[in-house]
N, C-alpha and C. Protein backbone atom coordinates (compact mmCIF):
# COMPACT_ATOMS: atom_id res chain seq x y z
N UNK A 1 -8.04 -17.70 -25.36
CA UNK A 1 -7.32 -16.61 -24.75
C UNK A 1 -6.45 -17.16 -23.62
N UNK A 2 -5.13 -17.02 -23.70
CA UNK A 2 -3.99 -17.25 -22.66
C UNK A 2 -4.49 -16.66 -21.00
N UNK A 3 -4.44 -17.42 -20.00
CA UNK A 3 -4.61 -16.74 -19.07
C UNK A 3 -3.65 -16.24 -18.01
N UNK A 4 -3.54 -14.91 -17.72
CA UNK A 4 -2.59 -14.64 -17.34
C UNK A 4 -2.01 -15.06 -15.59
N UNK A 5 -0.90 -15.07 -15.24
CA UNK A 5 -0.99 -16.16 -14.09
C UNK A 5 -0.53 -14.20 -12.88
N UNK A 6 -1.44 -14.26 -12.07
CA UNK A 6 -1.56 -12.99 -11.20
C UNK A 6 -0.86 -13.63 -10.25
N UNK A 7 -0.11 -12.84 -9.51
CA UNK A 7 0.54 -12.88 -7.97
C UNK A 7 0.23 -11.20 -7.53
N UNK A 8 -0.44 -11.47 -6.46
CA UNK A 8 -1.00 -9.96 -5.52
C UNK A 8 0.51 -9.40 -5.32
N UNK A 9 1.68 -10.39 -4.57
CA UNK A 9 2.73 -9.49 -4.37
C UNK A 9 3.63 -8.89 -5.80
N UNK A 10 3.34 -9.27 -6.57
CA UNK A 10 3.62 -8.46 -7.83
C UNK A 10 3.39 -7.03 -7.95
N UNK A 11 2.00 -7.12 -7.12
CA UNK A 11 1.14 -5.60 -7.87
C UNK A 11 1.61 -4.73 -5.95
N UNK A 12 1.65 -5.03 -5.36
CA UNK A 12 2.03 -4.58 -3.71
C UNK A 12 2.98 -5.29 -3.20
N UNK A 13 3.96 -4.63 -2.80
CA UNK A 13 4.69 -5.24 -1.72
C UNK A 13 3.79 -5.39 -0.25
N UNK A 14 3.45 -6.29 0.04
CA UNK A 14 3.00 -6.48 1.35
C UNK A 14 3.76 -6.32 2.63
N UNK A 15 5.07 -6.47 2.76
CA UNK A 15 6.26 -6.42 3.56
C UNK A 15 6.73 -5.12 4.13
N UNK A 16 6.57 -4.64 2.67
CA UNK A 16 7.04 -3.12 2.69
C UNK A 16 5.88 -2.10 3.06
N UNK A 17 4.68 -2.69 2.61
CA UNK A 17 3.29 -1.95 2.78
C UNK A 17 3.63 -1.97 4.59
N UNK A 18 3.25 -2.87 5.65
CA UNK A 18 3.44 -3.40 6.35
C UNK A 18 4.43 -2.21 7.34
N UNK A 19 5.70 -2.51 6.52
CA UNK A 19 6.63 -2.39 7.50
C UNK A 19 6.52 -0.32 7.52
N UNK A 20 6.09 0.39 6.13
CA UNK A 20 5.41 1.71 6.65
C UNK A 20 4.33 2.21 7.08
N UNK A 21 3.34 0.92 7.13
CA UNK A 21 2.37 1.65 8.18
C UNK A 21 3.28 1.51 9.39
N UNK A 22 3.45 0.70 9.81
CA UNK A 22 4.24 0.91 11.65
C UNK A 22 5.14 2.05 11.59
N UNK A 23 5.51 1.98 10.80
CA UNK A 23 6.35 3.75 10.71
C UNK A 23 5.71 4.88 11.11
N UNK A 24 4.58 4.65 10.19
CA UNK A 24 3.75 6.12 10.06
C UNK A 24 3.03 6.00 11.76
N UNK A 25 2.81 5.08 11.99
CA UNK A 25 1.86 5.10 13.34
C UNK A 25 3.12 5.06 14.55
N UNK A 26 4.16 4.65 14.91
CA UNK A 26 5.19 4.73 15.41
C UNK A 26 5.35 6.40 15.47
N UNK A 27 5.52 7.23 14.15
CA UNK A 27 6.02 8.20 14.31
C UNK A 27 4.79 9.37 15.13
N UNK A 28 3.85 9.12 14.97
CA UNK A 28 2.54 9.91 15.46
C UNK A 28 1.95 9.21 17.15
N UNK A 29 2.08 10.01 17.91
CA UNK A 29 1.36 9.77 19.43
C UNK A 29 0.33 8.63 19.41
N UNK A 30 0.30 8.23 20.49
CA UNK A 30 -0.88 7.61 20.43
C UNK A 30 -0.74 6.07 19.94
N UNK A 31 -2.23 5.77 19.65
CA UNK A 31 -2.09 4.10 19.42
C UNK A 31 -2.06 3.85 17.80
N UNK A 32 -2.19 4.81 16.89
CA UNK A 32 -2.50 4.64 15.44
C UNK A 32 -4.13 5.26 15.22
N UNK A 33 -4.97 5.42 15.68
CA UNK A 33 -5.86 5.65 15.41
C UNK A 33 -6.45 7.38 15.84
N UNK A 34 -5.19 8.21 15.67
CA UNK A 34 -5.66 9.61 15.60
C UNK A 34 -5.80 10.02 14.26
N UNK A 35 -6.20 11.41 14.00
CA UNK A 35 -6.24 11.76 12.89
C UNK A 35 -5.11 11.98 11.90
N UNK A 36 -4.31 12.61 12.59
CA UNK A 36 -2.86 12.64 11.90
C UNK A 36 -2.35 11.01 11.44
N UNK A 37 -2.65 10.24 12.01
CA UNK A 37 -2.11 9.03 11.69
C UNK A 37 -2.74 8.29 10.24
N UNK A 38 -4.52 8.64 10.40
CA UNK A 38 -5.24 8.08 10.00
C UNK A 38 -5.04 8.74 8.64
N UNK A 39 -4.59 9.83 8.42
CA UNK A 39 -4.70 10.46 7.18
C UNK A 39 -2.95 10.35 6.01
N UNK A 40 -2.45 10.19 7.50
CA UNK A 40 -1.24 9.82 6.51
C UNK A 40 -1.25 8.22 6.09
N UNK A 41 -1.96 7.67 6.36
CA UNK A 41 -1.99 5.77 6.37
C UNK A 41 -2.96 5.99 4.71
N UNK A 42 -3.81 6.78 4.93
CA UNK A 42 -5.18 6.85 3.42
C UNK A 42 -3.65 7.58 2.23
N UNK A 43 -2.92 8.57 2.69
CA UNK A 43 -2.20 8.70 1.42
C UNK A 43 -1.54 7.28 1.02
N UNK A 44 -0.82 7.17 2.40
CA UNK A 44 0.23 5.76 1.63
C UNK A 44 -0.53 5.25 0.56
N UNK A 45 -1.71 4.33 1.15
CA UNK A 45 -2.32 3.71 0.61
C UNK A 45 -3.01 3.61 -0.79
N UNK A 46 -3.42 5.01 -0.91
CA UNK A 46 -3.64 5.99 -2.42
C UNK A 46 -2.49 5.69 -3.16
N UNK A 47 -1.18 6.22 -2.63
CA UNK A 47 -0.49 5.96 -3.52
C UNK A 47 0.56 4.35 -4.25
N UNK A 48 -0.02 3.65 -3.17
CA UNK A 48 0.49 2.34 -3.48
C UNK A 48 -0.51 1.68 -4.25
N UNK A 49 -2.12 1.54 -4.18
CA UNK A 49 -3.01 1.74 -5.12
C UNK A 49 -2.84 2.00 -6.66
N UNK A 50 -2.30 3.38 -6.59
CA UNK A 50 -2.10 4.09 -8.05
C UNK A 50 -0.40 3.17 -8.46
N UNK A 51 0.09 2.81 -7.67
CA UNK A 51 1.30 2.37 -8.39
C UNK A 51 1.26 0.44 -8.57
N UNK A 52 0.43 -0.17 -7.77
CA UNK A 52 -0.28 -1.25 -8.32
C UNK A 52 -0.93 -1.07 -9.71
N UNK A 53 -2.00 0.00 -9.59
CA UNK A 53 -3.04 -0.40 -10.73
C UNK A 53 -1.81 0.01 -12.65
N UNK A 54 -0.62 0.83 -11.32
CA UNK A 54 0.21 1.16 -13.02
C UNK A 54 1.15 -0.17 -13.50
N UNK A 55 1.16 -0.78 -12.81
CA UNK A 55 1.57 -2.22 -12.81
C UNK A 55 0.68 -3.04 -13.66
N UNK A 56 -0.55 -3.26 -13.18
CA UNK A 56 -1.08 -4.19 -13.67
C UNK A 56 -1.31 -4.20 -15.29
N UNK A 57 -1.68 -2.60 -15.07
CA UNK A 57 -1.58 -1.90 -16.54
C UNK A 57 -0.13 -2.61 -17.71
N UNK A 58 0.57 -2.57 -16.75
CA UNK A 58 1.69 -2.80 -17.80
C UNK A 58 1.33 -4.33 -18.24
N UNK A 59 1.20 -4.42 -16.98
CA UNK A 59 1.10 -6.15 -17.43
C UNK A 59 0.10 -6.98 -18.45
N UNK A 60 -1.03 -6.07 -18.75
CA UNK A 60 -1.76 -6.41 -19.93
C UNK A 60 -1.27 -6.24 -21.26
């Protein structure tokens, strides 16, 4: 069986991951760690998750 050669930044931009959390926490009071912050950081994340794992998918 061929093995397939993985790169993480394939499946996430790390840069871009990165450069919208400071957004999201920039745009909300505080240091990053209120609730408003904390809950918009779990969507990003959900949804960069779901658009990795549709990636990888393809890639099989």
């Amino acid at each position: 069986m061929a093995k397939i050669s993985l790169k993480l930044d394939e499946l996430i931009d790390g840069v871009m991951l990165r450069g919208d959390m400071t957004k999201l926490t920039a745009a909300h009071a505080g240091d990053g760690s209120g609730q408003a912050t904390r809950g918009a950081v779990l969507q990003l994340l959900k949804a960069r998750l779901a658009d990795g794992r549709k990636i990888a998918e393809a890639m099989l």
